[in-house]
Protein backbone atom coordinates (compact mmCIF):
# COMPACT_ATOMS: atom_id res chain seq x y z
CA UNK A 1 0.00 0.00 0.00
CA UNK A 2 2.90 2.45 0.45
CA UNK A 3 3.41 2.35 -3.29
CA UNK A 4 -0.07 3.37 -3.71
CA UNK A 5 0.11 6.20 -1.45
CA UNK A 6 3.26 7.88 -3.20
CA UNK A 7 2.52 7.16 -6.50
CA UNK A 8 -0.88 9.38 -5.56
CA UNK A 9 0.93 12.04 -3.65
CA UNK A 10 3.76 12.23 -6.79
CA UNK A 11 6.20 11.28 -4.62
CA UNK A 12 8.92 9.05 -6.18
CA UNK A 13 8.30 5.74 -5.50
CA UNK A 14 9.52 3.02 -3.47
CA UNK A 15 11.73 0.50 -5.11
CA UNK A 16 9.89 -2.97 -4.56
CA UNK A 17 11.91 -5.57 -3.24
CA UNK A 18 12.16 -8.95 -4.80
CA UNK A 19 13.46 -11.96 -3.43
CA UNK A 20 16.76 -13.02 -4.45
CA UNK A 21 16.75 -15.88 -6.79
CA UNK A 22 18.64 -19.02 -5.25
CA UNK A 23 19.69 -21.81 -7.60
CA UNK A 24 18.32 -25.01 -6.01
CA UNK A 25 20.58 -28.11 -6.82
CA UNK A 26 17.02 -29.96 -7.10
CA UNK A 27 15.75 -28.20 -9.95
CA UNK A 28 14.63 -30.10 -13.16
CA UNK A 29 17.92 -32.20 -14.83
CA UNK A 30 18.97 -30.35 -17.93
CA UNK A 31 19.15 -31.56 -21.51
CA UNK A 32 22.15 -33.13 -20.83
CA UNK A 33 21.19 -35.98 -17.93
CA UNK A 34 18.30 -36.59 -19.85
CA UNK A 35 20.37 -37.50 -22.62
CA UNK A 36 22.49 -39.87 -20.43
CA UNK A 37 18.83 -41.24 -18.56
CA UNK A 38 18.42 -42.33 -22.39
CA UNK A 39 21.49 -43.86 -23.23
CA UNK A 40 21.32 -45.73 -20.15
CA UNK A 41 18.21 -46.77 -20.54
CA UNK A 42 18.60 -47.97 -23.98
CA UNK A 43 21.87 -49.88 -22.91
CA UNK A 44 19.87 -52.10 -20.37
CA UNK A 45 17.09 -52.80 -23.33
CA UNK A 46 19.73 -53.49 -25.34
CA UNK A 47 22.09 -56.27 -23.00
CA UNK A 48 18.26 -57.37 -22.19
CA UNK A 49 17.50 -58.18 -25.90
CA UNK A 50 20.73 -59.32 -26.44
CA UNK A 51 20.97 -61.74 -23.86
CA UNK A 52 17.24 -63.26 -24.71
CA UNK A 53 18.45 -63.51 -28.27
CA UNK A 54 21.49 -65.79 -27.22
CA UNK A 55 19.37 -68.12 -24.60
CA UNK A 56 17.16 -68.36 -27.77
CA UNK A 57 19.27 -69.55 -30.05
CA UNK A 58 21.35 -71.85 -26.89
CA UNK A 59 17.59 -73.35 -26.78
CA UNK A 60 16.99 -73.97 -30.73
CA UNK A 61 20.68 -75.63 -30.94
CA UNK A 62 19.91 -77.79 -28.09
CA UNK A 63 16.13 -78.92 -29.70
CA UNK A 64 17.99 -79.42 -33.02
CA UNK A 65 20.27 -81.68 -31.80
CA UNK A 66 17.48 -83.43 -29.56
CA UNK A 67 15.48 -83.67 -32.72
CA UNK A 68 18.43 -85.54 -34.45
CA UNK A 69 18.59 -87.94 -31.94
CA UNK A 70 15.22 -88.68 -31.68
CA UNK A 71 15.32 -89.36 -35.37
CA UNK A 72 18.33 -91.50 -35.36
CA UNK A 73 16.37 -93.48 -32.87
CA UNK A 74 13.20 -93.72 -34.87
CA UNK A 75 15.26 -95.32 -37.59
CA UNK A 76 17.35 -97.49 -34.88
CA UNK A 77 13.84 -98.99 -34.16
CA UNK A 78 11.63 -99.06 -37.53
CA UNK A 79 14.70 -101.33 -38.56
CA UNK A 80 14.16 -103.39 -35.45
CA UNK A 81 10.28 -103.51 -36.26
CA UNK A 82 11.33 -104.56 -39.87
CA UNK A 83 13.75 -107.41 -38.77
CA UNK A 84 11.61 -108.84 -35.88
CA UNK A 85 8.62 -108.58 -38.69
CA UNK A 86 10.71 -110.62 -40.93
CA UNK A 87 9.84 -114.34 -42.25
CA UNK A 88 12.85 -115.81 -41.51
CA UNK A 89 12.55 -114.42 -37.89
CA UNK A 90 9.18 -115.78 -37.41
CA UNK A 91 10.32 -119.14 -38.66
CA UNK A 92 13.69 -119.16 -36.07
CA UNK A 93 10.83 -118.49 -33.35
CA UNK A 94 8.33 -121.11 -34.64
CA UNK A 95 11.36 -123.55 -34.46
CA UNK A 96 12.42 -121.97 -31.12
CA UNK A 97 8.96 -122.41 -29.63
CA UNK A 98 8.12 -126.24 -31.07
CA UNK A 99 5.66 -125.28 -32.63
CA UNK A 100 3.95 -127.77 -35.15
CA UNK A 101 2.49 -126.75 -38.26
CA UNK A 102 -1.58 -127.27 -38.89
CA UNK A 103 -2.91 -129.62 -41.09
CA UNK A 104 -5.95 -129.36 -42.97
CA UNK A 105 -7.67 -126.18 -42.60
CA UNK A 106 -11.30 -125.83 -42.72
CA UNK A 107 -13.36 -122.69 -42.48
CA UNK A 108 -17.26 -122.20 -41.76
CA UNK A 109 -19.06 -120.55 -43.90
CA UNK A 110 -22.25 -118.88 -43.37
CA UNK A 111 -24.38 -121.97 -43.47
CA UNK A 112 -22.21 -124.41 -41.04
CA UNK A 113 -23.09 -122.52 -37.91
CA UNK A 114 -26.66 -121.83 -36.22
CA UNK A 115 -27.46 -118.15 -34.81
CA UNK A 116 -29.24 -117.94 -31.81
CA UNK A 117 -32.26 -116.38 -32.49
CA UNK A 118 -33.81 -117.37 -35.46
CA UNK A 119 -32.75 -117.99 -38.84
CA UNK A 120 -32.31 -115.69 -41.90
């Protein structure tokens, strides 16, 4: 209000006082940290991406070569089904088991056998 009053009575007036401005070390971060918040943070996404990429391809290796084992084996025992399939296998096993071989075979048709309920 004393500003007021000598500004009214044209006397000179009062200089206002202002604060003194203090720098505060917490201001905002300038240009320059946010550049390095950047390249930091793009340097963890990176080493993150780069690391899932190589556990990736440690993984696909490791199925691959499971894969060709599995397939190795699958051949290993189709040849197995193949031999024990065989005639001349079946024959050592007839032999092996005394078997005899049948004589005469005769088989029904449909008029040797009665159904049970009544007849067609």
């Amino acid at each position: 209000m004393g500003r007021y009053f000598a500004l009214t009575l044209g006397l000179a007036s009062q200089a206002v006082k202002s604060k003194p401005k203090t720098k505060s070390f917490a201001a905002a971060p300038n240009f320059g940290h946010w550049v390095f918040i950047l390249l930091v943070l793009f340097s963890v996404a990176y080493l993150v991406q780069v690391n899932g990429s190589s556990t990736k391809g440690y993984e696909i290796s490791r199925l691959e070569q499971r894969l060709a084992e599995l397939r190795e084996a699958n051949k290993r025992l189709e040849l197995e089904t193949a031999s024990l399939k065989s005639i001349q296998h079946i024959e050592e096993n007839v032999q092996h088991l005394n078997l005899v071989p049948s004589g005469k075979v005769r088989y029904l048709g449909d008029s040797d056998f009665a159904l049970g309920s009544k007849d067609l």
